[in-house]
PDB file of N, CA and C in Angstrom:
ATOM      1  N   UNK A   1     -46.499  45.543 -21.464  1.00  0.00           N
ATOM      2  CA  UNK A   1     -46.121  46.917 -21.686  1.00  0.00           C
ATOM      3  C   UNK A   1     -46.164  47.241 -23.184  1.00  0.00           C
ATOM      4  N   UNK A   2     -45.613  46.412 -24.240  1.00  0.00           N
ATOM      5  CA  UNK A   2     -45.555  46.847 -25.321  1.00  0.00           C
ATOM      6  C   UNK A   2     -46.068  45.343 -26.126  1.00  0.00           C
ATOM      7  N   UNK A   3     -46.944  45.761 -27.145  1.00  0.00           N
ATOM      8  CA  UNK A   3     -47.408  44.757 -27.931  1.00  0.00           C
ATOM      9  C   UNK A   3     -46.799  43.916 -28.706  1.00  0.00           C
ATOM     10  N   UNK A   4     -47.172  42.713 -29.384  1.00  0.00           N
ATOM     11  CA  UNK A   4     -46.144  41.854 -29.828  1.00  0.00           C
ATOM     12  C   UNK A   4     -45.896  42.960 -31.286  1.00  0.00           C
ATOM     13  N   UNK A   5     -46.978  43.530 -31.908  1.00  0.00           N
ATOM     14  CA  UNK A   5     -46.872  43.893 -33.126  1.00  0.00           C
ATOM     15  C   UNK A   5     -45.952  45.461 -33.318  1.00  0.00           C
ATOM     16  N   UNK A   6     -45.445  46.030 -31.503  1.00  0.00           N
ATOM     17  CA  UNK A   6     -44.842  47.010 -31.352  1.00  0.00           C
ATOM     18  C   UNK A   6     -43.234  46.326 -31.351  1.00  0.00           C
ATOM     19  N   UNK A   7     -43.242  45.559 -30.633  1.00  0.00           N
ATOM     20  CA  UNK A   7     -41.991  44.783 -30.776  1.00  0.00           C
ATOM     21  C   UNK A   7     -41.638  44.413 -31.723  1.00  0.00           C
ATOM     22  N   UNK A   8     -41.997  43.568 -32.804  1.00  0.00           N
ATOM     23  CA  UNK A   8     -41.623  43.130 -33.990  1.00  0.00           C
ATOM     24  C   UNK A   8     -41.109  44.470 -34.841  1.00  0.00           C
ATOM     25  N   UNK A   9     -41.980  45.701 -34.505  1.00  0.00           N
ATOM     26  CA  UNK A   9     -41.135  46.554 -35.764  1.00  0.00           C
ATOM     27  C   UNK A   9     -39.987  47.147 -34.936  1.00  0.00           C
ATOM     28  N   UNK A  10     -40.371  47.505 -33.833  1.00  0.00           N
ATOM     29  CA  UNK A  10     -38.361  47.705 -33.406  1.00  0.00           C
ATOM     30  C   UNK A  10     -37.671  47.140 -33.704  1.00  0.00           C
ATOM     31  N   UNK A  11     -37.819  45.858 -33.489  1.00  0.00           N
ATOM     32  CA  UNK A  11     -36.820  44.963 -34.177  1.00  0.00           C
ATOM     33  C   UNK A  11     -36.370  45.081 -35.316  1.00  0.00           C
ATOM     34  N   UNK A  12     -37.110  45.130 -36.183  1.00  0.00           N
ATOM     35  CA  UNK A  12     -37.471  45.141 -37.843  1.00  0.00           C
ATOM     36  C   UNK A  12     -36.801  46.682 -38.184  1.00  0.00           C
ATOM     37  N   UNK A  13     -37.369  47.645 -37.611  1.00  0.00           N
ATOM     38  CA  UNK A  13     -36.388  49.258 -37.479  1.00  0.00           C
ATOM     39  C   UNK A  13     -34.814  49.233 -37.061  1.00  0.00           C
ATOM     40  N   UNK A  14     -35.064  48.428 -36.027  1.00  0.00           N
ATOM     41  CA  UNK A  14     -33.335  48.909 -35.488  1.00  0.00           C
ATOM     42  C   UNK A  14     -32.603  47.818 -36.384  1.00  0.00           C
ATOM     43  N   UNK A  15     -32.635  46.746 -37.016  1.00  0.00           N
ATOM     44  CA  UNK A  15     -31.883  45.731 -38.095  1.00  0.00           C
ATOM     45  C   UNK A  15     -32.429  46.500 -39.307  1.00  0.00           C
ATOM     46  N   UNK A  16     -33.186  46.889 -39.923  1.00  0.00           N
ATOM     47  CA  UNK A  16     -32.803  47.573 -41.365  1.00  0.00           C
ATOM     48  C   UNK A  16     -32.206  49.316 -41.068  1.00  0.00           C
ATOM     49  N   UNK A  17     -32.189  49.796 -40.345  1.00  0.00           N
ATOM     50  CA  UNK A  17     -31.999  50.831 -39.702  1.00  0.00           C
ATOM     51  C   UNK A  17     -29.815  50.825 -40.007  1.00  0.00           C
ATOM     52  N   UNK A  18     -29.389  49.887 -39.223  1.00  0.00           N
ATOM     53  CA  UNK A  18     -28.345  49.400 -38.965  1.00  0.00           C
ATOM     54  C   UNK A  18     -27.719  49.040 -40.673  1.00  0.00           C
ATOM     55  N   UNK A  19     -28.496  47.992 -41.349  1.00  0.00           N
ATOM     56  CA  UNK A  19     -28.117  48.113 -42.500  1.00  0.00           C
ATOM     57  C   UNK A  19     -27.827  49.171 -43.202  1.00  0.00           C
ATOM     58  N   UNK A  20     -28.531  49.958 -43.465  1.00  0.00           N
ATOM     59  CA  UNK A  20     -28.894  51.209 -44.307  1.00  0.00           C
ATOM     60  C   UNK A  20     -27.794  51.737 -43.425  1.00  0.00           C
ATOM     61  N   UNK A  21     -27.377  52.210 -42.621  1.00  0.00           N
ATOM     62  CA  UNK A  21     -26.264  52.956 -42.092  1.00  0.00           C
ATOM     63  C   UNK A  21     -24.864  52.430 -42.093  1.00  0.00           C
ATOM     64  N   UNK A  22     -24.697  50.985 -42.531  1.00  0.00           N
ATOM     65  CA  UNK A  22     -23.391  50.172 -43.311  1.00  0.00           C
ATOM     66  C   UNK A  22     -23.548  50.340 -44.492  1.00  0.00           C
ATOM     67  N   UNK A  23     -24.588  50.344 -45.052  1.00  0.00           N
ATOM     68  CA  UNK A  23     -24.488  50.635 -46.572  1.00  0.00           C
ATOM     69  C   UNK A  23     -24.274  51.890 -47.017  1.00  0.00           C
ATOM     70  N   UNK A  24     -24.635  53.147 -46.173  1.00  0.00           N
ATOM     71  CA  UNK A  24     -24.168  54.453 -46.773  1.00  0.00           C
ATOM     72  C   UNK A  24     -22.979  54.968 -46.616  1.00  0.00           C
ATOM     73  N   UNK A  25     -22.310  53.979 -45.119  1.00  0.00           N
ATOM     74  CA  UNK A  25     -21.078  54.135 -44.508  1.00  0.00           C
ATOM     75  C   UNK A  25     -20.052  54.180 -45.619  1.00  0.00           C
ATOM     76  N   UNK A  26     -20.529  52.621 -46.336  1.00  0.00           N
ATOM     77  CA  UNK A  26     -20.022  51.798 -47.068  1.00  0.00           C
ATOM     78  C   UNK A  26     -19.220  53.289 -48.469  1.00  0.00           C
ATOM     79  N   UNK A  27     -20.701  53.585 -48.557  1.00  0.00           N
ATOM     80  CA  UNK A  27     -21.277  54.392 -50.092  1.00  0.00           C
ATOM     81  C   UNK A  27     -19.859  55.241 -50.261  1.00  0.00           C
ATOM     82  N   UNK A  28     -19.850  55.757 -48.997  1.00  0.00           N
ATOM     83  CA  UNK A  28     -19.070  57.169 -48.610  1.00  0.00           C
ATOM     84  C   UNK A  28     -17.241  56.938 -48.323  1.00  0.00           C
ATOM     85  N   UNK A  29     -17.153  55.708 -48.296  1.00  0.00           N
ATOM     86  CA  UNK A  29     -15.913  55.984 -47.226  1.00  0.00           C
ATOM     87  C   UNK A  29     -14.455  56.012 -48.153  1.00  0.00           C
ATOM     88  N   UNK A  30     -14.892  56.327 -49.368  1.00  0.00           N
ATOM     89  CA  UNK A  30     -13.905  57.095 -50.139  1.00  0.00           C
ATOM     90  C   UNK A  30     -14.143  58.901 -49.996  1.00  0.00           C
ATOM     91  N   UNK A  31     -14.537  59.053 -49.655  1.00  0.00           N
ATOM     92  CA  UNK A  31     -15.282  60.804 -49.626  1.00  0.00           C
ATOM     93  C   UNK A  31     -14.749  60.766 -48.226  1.00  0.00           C
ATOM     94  N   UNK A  32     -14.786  59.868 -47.299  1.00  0.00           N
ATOM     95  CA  UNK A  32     -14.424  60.480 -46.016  1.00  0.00           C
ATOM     96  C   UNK A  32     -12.558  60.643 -46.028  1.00  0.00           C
ATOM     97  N   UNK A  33     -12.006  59.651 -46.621  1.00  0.00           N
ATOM     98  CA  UNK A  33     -10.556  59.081 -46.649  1.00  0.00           C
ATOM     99  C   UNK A  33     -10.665  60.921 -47.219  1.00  0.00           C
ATOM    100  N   UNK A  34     -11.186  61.472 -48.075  1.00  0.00           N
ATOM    101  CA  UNK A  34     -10.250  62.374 -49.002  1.00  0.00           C
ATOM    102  C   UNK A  34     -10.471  63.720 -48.108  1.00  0.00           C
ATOM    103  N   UNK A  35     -12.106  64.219 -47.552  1.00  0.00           N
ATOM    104  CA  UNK A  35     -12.255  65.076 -46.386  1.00  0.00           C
ATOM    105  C   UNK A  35     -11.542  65.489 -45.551  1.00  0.00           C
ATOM    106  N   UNK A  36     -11.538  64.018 -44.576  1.00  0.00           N
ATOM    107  CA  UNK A  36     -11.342  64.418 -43.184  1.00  0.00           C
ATOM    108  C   UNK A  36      -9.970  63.142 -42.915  1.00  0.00           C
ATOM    109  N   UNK A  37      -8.926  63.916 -43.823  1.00  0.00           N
ATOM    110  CA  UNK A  37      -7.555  63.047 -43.219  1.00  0.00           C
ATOM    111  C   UNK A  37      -6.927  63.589 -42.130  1.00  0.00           C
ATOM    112  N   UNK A  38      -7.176  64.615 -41.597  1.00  0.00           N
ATOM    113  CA  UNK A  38      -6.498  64.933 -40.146  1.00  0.00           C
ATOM    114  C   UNK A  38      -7.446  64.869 -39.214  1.00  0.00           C
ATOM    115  N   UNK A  39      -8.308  63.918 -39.377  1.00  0.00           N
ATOM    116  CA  UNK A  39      -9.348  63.465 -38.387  1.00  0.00           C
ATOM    117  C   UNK A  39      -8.655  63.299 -36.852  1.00  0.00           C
ATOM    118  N   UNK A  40      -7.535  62.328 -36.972  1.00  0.00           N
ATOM    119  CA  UNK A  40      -6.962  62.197 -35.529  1.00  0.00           C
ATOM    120  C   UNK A  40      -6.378  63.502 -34.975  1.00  0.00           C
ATOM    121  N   UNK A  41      -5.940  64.119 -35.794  1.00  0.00           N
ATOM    122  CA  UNK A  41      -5.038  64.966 -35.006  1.00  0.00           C
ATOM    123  C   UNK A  41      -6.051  66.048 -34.277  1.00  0.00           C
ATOM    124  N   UNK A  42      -7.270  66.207 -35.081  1.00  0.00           N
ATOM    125  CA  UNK A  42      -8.491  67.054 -34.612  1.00  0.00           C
ATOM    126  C   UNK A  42      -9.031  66.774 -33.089  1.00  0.00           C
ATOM    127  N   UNK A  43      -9.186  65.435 -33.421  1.00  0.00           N
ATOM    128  CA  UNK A  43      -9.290  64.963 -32.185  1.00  0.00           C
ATOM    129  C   UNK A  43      -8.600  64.618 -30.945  1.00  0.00           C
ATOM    130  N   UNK A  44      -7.158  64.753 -31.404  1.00  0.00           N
ATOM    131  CA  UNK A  44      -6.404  64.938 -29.991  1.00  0.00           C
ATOM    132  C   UNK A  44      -6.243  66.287 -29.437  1.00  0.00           C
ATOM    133  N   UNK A  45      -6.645  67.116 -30.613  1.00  0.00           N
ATOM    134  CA  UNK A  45      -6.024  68.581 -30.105  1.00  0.00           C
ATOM    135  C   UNK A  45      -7.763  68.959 -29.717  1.00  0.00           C
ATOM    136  N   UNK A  46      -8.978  67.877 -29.844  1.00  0.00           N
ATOM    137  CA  UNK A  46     -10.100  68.312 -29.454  1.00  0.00           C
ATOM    138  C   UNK A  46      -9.682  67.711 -27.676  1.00  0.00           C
ATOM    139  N   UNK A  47      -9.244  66.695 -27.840  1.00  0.00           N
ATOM    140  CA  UNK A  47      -8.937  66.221 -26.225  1.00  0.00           C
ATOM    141  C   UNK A  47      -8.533  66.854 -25.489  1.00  0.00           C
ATOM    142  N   UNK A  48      -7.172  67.231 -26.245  1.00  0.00           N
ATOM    143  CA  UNK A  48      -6.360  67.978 -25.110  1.00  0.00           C
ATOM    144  C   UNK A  48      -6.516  69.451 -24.223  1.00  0.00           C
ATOM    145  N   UNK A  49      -7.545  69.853 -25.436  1.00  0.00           N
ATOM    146  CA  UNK A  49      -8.329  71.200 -24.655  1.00  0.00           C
ATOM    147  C   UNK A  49      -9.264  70.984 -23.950  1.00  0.00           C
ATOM    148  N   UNK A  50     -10.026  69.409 -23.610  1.00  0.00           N
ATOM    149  CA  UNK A  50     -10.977  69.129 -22.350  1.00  0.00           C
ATOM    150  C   UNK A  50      -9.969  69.032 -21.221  1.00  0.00           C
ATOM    151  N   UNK A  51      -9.146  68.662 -21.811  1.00  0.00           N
ATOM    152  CA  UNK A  51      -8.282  68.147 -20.535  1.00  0.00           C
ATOM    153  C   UNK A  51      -7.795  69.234 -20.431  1.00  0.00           C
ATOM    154  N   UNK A  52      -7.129  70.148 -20.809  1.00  0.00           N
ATOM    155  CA  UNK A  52      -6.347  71.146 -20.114  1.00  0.00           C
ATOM    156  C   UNK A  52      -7.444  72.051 -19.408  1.00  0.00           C
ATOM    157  N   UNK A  53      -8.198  72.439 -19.785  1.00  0.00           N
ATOM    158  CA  UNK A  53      -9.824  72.650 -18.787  1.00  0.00           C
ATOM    159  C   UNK A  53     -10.268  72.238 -17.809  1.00  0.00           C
ATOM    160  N   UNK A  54     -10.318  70.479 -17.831  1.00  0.00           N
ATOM    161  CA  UNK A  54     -10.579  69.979 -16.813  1.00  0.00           C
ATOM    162  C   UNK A  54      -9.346  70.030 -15.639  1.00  0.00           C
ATOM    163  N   UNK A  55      -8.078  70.280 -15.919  1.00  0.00           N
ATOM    164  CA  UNK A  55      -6.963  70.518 -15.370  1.00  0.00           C
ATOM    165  C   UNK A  55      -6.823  72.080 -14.087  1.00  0.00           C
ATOM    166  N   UNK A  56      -7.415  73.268 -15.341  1.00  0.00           N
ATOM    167  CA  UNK A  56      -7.658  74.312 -14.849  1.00  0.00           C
ATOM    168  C   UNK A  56      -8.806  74.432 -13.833  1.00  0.00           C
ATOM    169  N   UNK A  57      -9.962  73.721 -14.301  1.00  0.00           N
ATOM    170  CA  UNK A  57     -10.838  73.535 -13.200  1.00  0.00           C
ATOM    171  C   UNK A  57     -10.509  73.045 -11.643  1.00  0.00           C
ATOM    172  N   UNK A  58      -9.577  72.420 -12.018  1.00  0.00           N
ATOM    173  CA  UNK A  58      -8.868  71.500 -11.000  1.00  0.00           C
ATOM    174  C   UNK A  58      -8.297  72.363  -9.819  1.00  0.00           C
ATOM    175  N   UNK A  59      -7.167  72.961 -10.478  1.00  0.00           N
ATOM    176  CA  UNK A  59      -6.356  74.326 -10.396  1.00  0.00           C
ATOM    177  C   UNK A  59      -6.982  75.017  -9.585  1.00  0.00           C
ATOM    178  N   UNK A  60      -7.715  75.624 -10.144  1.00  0.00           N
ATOM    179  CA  UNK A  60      -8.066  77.071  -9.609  1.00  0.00           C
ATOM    180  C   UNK A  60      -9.792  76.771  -8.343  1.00  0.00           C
ATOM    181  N   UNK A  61      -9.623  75.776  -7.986  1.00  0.00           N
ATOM    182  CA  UNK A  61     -10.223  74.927  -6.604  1.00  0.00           C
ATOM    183  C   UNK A  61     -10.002  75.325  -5.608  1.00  0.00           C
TER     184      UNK A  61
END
């Protein structure tokens, strides 16, 4: 299905690929600490409005 010389660069893509995305992680993660410090709470109050949706969906069945 796929050639040896197609295989080798996926490989070769998805491992430097992976690097490069720890290393910018890396670059950044003082910029993220100072951004996005109510990250959790975003995200529970992003939850809790699927769920109260999925609740209402429920509901009104």
């Amino acid at each position: 299905m796929f050639t040896q010389g197609q295989i080798y660069f996926a490989i070769f893509f998805i491992i430097s690929f992976t690097i490069v995305l720890i290393v910018m992680y890396r670059k950044d993660l003082n910029l993220h600490r100072v951004y996005y410090k109510n990250r959790l709470w975003i995200l529970l109050a992003f939850l809790a409005f699927i769920g109260s949706l999925f609740v209402l969906k429920n509901f009104l069945k």
